[in-house]
PDB file of N, CA and C in Angstrom:
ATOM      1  N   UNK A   1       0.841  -1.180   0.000  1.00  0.00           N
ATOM      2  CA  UNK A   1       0.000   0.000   0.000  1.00  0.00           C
ATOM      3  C   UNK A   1       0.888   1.247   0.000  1.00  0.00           C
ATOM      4  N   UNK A   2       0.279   2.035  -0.888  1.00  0.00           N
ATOM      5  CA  UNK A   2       1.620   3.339  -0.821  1.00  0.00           C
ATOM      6  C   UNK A   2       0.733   4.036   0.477  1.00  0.00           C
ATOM      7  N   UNK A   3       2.518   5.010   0.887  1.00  0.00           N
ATOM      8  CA  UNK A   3       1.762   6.109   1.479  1.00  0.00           C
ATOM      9  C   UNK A   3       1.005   7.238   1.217  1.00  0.00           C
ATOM     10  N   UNK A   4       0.113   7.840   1.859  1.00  0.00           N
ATOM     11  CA  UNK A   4      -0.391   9.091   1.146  1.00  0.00           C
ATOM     12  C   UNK A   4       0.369  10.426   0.850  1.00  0.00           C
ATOM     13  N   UNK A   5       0.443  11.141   0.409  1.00  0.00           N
ATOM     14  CA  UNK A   5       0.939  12.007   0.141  1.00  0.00           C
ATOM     15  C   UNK A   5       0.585  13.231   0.152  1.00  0.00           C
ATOM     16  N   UNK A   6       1.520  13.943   0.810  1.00  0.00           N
ATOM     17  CA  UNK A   6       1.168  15.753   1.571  1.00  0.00           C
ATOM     18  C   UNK A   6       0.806  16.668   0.681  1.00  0.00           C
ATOM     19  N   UNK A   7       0.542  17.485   0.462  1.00  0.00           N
ATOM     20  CA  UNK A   7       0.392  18.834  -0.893  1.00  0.00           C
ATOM     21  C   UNK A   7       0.719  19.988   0.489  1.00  0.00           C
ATOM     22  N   UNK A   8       1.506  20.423   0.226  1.00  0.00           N
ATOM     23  CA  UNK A   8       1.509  22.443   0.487  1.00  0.00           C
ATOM     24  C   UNK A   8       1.713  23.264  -0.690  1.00  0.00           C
ATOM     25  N   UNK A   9       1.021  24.257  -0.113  1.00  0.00           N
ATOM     26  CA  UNK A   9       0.724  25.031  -1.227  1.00  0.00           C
ATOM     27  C   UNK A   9       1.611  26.319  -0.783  1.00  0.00           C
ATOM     28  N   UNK A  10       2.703  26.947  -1.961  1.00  0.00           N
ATOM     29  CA  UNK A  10       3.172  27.409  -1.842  1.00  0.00           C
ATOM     30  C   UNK A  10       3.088  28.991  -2.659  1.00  0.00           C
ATOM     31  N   UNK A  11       3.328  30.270  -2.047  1.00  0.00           N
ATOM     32  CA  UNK A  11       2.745  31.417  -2.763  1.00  0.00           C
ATOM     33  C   UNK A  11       3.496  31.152  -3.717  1.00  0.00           C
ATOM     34  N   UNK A  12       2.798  31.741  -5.040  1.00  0.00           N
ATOM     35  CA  UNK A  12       4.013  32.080  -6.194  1.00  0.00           C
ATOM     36  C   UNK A  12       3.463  34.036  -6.580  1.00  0.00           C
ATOM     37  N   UNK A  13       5.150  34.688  -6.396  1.00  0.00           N
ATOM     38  CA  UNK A  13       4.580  35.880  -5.747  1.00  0.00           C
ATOM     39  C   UNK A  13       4.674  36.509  -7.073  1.00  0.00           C
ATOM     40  N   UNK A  14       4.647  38.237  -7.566  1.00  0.00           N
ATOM     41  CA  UNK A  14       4.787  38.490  -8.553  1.00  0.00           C
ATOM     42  C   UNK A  14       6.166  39.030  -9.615  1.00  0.00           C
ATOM     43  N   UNK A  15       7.081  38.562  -8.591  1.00  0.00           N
ATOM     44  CA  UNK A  15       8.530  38.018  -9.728  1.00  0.00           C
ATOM     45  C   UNK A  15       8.613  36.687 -10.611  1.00  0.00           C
ATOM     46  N   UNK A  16       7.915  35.420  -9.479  1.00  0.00           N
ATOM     47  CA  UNK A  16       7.651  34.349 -10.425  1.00  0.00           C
ATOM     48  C   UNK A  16       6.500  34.796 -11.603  1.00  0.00           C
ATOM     49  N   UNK A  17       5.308  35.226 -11.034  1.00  0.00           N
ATOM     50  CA  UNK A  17       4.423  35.318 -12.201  1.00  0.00           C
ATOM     51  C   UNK A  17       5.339  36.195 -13.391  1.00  0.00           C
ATOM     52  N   UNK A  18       5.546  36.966 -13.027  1.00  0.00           N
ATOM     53  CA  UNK A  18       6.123  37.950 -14.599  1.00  0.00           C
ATOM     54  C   UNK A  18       6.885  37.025 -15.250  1.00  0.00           C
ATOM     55  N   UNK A  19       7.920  36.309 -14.608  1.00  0.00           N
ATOM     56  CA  UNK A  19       8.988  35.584 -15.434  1.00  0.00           C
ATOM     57  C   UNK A  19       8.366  34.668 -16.113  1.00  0.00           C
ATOM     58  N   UNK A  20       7.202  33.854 -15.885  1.00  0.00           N
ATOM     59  CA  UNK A  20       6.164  33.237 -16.563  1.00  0.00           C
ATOM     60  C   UNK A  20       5.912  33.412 -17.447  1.00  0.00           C
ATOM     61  N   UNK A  21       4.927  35.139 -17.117  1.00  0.00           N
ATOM     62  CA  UNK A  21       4.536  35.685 -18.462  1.00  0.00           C
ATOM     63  C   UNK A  21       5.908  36.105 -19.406  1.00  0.00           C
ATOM     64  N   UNK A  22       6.936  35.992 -19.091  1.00  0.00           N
ATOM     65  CA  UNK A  22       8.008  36.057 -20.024  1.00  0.00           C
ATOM     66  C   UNK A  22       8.481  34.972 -20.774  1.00  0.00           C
ATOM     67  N   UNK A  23       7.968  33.838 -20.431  1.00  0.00           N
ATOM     68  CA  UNK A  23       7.968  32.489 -20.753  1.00  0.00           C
ATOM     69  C   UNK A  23       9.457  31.773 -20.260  1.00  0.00           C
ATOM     70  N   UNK A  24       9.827  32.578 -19.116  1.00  0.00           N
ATOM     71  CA  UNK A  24      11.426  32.047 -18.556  1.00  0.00           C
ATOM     72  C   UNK A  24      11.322  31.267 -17.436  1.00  0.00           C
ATOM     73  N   UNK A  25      10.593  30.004 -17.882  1.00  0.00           N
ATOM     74  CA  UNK A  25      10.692  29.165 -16.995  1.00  0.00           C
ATOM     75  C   UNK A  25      11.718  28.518 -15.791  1.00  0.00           C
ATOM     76  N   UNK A  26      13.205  28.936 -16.574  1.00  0.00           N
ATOM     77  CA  UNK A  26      14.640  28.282 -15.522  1.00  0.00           C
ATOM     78  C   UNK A  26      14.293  29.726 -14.760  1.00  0.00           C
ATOM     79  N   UNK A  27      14.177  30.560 -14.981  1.00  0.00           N
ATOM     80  CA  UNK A  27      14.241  31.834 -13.890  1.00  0.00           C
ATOM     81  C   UNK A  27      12.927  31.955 -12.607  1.00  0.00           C
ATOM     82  N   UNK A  28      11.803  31.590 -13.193  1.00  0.00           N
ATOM     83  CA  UNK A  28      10.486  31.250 -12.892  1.00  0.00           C
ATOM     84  C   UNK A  28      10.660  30.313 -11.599  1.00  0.00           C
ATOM     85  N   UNK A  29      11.713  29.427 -11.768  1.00  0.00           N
ATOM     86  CA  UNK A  29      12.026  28.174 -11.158  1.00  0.00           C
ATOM     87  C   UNK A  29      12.667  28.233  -9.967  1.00  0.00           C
ATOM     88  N   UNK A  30      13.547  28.930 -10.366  1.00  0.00           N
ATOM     89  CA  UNK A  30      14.872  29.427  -9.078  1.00  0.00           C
ATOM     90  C   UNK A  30      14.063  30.544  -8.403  1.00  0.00           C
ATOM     91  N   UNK A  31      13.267  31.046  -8.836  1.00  0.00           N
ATOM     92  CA  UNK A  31      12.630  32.137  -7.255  1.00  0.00           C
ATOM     93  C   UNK A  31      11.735  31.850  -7.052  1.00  0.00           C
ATOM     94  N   UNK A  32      10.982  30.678  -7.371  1.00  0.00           N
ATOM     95  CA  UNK A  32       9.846  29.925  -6.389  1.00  0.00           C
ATOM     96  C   UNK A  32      10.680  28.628  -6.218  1.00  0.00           C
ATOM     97  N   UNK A  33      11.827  28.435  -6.303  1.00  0.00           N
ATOM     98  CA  UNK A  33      12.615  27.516  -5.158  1.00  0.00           C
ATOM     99  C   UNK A  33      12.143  26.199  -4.968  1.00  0.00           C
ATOM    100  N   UNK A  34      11.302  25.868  -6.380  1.00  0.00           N
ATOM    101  CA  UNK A  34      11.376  24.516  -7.192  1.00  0.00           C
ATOM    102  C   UNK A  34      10.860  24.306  -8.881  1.00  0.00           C
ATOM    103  N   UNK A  35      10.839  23.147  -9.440  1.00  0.00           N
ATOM    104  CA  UNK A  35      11.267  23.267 -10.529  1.00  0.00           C
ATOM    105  C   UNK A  35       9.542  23.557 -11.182  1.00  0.00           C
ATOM    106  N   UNK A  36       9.343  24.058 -12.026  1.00  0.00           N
ATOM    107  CA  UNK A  36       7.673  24.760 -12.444  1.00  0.00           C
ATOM    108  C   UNK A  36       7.989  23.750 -13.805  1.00  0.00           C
ATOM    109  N   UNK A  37       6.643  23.649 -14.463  1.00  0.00           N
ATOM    110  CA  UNK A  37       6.925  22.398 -15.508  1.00  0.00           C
ATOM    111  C   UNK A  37       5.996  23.225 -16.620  1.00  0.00           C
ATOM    112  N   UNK A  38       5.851  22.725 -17.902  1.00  0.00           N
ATOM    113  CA  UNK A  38       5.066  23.690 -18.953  1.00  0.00           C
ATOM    114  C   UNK A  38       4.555  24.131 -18.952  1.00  0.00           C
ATOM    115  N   UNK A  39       3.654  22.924 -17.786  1.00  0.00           N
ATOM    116  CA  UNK A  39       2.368  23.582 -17.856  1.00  0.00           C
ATOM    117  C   UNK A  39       2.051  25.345 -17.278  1.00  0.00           C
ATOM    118  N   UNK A  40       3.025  26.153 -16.359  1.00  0.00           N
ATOM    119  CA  UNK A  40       2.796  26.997 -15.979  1.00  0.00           C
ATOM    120  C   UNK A  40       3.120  28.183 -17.122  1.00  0.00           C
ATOM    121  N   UNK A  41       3.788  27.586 -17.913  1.00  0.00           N
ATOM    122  CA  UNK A  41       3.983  28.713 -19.270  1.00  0.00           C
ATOM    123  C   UNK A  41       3.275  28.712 -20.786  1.00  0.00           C
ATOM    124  N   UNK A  42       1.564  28.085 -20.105  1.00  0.00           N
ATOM    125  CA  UNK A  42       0.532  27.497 -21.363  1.00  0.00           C
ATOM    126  C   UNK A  42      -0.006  28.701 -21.460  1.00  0.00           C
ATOM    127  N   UNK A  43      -0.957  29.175 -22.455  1.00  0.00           N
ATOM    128  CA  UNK A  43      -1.234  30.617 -23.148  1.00  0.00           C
ATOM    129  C   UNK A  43      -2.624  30.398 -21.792  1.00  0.00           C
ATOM    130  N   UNK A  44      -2.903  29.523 -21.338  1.00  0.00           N
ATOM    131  CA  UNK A  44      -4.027  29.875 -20.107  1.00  0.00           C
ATOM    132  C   UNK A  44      -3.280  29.955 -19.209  1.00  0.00           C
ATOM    133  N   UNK A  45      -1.998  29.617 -18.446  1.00  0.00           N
ATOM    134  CA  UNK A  45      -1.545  30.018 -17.157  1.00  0.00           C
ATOM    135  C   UNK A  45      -1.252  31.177 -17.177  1.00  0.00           C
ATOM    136  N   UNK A  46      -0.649  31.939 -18.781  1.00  0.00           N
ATOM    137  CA  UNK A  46      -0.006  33.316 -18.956  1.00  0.00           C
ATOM    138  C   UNK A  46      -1.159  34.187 -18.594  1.00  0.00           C
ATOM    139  N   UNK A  47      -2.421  33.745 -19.416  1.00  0.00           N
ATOM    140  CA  UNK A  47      -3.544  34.914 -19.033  1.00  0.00           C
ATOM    141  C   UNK A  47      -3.996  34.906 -17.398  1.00  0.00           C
ATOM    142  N   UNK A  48      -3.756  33.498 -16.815  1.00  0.00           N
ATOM    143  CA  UNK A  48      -3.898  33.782 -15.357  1.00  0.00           C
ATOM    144  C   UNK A  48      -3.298  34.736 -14.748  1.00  0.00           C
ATOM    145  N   UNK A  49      -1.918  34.334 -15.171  1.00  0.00           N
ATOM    146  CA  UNK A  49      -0.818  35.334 -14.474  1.00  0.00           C
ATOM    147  C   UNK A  49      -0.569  36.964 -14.606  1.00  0.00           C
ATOM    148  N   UNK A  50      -1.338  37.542 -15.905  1.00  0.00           N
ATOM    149  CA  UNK A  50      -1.536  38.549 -16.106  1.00  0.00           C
ATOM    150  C   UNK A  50      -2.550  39.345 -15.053  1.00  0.00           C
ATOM    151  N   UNK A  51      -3.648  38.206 -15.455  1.00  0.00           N
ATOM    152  CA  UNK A  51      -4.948  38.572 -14.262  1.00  0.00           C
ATOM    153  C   UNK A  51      -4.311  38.645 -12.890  1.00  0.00           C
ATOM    154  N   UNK A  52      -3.885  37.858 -12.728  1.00  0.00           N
ATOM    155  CA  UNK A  52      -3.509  37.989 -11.164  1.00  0.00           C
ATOM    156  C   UNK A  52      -2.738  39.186 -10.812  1.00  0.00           C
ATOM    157  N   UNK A  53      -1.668  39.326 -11.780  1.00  0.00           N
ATOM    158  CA  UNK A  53      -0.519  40.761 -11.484  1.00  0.00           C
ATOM    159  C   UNK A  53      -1.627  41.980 -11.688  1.00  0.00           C
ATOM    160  N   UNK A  54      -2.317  41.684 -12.366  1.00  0.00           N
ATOM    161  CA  UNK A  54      -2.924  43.168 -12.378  1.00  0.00           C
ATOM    162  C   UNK A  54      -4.109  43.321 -11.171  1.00  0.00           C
ATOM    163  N   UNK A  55      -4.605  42.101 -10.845  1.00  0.00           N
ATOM    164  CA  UNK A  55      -5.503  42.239  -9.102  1.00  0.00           C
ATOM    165  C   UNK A  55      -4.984  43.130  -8.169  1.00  0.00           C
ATOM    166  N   UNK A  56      -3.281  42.140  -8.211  1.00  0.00           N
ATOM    167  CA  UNK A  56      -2.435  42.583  -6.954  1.00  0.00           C
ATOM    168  C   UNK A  56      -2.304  43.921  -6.877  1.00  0.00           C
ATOM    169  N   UNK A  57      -1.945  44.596  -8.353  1.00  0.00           N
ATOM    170  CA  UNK A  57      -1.257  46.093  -8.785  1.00  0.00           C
ATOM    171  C   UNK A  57      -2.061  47.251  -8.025  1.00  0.00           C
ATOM    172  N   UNK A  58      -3.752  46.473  -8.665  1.00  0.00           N
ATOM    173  CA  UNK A  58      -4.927  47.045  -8.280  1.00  0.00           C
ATOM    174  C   UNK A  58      -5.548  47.370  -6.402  1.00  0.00           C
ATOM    175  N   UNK A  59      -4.772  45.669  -5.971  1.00  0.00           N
ATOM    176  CA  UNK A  59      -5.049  45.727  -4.310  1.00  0.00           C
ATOM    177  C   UNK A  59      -3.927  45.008  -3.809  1.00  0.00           C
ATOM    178  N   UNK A  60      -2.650  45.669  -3.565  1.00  0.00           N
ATOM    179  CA  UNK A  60      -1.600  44.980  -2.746  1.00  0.00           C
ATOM    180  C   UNK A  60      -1.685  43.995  -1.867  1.00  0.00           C
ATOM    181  N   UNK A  61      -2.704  44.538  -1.021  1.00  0.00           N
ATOM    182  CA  UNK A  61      -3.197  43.658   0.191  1.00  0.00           C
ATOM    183  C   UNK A  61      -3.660  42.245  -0.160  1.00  0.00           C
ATOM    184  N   UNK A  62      -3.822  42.230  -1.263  1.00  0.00           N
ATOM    185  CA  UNK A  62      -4.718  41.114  -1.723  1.00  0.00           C
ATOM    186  C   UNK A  62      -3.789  40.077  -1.924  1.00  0.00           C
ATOM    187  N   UNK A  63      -3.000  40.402  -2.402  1.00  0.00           N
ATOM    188  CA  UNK A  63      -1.301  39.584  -2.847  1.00  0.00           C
ATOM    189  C   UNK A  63      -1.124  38.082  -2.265  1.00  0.00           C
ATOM    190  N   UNK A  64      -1.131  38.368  -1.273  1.00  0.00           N
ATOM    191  CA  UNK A  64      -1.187  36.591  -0.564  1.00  0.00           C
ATOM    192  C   UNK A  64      -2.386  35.953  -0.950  1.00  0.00           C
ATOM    193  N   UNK A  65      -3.494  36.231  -0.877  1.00  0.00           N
ATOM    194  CA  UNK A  65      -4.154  35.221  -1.565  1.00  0.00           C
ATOM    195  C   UNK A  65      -4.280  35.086  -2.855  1.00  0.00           C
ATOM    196  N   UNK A  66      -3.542  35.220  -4.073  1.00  0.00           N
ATOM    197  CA  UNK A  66      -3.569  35.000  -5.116  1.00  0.00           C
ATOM    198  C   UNK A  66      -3.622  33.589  -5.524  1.00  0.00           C
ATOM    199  N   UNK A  67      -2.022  33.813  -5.671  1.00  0.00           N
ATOM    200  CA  UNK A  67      -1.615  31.758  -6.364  1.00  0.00           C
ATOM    201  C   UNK A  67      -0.571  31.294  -5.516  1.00  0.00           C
ATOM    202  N   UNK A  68      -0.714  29.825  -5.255  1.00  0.00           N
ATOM    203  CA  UNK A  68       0.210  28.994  -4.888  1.00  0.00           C
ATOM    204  C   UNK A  68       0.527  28.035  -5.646  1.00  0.00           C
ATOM    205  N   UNK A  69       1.657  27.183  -5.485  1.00  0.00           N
ATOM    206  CA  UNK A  69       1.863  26.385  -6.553  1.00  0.00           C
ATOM    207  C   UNK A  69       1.760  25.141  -5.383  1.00  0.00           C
ATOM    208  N   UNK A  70       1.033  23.880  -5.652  1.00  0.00           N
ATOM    209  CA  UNK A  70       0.468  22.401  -5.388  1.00  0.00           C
ATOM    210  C   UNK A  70       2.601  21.973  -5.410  1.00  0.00           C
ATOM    211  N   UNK A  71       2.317  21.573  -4.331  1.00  0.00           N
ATOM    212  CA  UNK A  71       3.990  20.825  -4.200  1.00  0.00           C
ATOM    213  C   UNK A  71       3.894  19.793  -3.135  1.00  0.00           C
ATOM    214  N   UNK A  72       4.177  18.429  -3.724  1.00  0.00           N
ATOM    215  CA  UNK A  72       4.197  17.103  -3.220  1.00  0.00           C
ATOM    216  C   UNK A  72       5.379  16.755  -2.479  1.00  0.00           C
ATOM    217  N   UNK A  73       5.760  16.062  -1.516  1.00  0.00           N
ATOM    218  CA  UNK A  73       6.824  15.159  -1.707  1.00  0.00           C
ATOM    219  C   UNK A  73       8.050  16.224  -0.798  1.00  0.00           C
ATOM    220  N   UNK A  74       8.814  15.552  -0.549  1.00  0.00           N
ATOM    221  CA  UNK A  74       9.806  16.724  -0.367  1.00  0.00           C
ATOM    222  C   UNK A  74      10.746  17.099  -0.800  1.00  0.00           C
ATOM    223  N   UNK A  75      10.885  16.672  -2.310  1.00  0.00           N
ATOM    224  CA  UNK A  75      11.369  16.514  -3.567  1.00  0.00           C
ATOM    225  C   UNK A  75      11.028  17.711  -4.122  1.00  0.00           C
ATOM    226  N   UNK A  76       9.729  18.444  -3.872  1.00  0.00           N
ATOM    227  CA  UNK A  76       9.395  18.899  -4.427  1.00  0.00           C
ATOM    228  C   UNK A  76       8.720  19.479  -5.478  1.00  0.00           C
ATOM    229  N   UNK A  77       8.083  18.274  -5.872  1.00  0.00           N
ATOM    230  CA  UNK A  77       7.342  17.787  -7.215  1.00  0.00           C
ATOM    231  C   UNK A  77       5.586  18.855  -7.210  1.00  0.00           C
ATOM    232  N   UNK A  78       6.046  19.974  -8.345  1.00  0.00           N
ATOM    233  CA  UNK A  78       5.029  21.133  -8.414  1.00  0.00           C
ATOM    234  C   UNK A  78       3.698  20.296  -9.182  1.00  0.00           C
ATOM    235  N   UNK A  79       2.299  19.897  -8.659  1.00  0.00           N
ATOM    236  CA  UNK A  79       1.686  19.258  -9.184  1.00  0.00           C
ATOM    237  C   UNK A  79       0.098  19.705  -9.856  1.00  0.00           C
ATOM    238  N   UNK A  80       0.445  21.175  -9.684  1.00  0.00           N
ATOM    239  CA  UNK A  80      -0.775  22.429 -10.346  1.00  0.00           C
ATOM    240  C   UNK A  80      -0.319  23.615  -9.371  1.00  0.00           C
ATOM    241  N   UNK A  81      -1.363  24.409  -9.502  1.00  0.00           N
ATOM    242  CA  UNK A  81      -1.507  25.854  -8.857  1.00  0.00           C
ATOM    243  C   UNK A  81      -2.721  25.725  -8.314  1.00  0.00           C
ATOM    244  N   UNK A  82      -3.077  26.656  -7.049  1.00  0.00           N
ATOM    245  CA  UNK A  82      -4.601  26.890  -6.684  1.00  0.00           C
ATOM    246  C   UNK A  82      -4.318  28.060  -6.226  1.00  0.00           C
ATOM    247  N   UNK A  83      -5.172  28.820  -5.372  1.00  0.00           N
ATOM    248  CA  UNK A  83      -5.503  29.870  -4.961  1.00  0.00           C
ATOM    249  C   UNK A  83      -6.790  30.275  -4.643  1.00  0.00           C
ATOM    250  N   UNK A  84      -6.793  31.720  -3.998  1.00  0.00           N
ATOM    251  CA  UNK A  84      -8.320  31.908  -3.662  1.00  0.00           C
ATOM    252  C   UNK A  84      -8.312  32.916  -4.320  1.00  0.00           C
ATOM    253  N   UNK A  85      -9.778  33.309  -4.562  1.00  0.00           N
ATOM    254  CA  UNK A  85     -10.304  34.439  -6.073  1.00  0.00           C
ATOM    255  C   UNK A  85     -10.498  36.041  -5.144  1.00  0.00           C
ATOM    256  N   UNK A  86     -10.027  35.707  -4.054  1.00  0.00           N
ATOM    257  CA  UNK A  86      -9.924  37.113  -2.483  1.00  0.00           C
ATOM    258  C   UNK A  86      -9.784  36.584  -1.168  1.00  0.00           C
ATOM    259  N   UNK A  87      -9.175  37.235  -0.424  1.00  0.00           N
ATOM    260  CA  UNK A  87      -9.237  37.238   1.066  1.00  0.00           C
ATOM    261  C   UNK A  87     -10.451  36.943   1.096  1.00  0.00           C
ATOM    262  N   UNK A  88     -10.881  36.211   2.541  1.00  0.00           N
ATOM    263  CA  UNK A  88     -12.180  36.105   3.383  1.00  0.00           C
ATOM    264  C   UNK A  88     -13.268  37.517   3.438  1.00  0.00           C
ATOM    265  N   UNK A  89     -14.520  36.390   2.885  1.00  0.00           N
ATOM    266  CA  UNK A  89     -15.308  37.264   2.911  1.00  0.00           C
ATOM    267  C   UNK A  89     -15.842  37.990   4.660  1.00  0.00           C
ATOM    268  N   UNK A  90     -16.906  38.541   5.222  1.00  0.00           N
ATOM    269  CA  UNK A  90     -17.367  39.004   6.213  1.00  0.00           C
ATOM    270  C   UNK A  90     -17.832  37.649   7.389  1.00  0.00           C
ATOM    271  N   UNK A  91     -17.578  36.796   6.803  1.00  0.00           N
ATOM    272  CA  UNK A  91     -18.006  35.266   7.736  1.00  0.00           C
ATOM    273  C   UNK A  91     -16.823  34.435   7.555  1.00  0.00           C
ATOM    274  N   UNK A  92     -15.621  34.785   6.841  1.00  0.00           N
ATOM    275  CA  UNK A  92     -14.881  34.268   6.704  1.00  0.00           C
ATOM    276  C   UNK A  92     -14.749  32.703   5.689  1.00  0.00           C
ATOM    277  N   UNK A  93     -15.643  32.868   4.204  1.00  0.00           N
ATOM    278  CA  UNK A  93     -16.095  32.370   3.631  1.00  0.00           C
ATOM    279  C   UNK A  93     -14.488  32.797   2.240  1.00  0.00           C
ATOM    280  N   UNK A  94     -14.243  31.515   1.486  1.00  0.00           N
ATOM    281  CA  UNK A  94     -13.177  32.064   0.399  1.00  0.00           C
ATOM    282  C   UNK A  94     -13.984  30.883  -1.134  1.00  0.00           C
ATOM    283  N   UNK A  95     -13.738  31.193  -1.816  1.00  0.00           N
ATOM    284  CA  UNK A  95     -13.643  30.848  -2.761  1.00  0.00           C
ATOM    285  C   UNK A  95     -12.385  30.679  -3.724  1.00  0.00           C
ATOM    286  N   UNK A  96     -12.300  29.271  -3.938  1.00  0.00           N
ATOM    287  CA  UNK A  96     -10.582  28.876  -4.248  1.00  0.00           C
ATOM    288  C   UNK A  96     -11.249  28.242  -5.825  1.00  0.00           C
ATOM    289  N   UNK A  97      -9.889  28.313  -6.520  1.00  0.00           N
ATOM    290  CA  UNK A  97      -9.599  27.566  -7.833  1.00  0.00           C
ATOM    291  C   UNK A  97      -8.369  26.830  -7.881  1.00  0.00           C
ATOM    292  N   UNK A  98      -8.300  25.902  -9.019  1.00  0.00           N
ATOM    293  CA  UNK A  98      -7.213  25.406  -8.454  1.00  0.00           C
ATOM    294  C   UNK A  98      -7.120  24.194 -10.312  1.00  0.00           C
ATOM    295  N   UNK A  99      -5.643  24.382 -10.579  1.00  0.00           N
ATOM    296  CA  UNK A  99      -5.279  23.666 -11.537  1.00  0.00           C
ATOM    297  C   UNK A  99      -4.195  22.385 -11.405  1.00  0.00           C
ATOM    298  N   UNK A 100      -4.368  20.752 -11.693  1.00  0.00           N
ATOM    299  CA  UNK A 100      -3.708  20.496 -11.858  1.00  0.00           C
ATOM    300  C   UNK A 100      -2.652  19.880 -13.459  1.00  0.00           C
ATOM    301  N   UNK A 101      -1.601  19.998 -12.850  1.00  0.00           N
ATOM    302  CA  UNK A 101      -0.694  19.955 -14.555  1.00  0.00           C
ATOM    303  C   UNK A 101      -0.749  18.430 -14.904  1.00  0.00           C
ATOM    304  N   UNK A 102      -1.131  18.662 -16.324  1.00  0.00           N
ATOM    305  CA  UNK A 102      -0.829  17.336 -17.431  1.00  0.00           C
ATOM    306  C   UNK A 102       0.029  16.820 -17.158  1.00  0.00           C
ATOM    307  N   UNK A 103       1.567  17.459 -17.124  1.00  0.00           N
ATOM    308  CA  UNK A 103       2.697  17.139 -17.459  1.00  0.00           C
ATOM    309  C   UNK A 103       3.390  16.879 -16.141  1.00  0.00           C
ATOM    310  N   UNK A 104       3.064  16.787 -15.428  1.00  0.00           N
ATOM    311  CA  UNK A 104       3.581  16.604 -13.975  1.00  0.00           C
ATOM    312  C   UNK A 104       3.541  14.850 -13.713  1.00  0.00           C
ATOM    313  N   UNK A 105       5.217  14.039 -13.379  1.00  0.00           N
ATOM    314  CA  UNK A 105       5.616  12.995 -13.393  1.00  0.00           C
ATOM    315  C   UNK A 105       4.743  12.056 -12.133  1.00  0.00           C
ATOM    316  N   UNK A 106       4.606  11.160 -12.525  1.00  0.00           N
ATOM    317  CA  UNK A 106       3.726  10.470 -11.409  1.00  0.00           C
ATOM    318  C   UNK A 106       5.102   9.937 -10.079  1.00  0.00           C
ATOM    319  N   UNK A 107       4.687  10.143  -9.092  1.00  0.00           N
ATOM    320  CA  UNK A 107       5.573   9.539  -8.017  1.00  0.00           C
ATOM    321  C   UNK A 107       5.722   8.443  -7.144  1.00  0.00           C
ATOM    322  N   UNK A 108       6.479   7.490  -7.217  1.00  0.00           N
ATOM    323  CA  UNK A 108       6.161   6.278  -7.047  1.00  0.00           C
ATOM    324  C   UNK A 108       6.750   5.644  -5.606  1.00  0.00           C
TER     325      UNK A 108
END
């Protein structure tokens, strides 16, 4: 029986996103301090990442709850992105999204 396996979710702040939208994935990589895989440089993660930089631009504060990147293992294995669409509402209610990647290696 395998063991189960952890997910933390880690911010990806807006130096990783830009380098994204630059499509510089080895740079993308080294300042979220594991390895990001295609899928984060697909013409839908870019328009995420646009959206998101321009939320933040719009409400600083908002910044932490944007995007995190899904990371398994302690290897490090990036296995989508999620996030919440704002801070807590007035009851402390969030609404999250959340992608996982095609291309992400199965772990055995």
């Amino acid at each position: 029986m395998r063991s189960p396996k952890q997910v933390r979710f880690v911010e990806l702040n807006g130096g990783v996103m830009s380098a994204l939208l630059d499509g510089d994935l080895p740079a993308a990589s080294r300042m979220a301090g594991v390895s990001l895989t295609e899928h984060f440089v697909t013409d839908r993660a870019r328009w995420l990442w646009q959206f998101r930089l321009d939320q933040m631009a719009a409400d600083p504060d908002h910044a932490r709850w944007m995007v995190r990147q899904a990371v398994v293992d302690d290897k490090g294995l990036v296995v989508g992105h999620g996030g919440f669409h704002g801070p807590p509402d007035e009851v402390g209610m969030v609404e999250i999204g959340y992608a996982v990647a095609r291309d992400t290696p199965v772990p055995h």
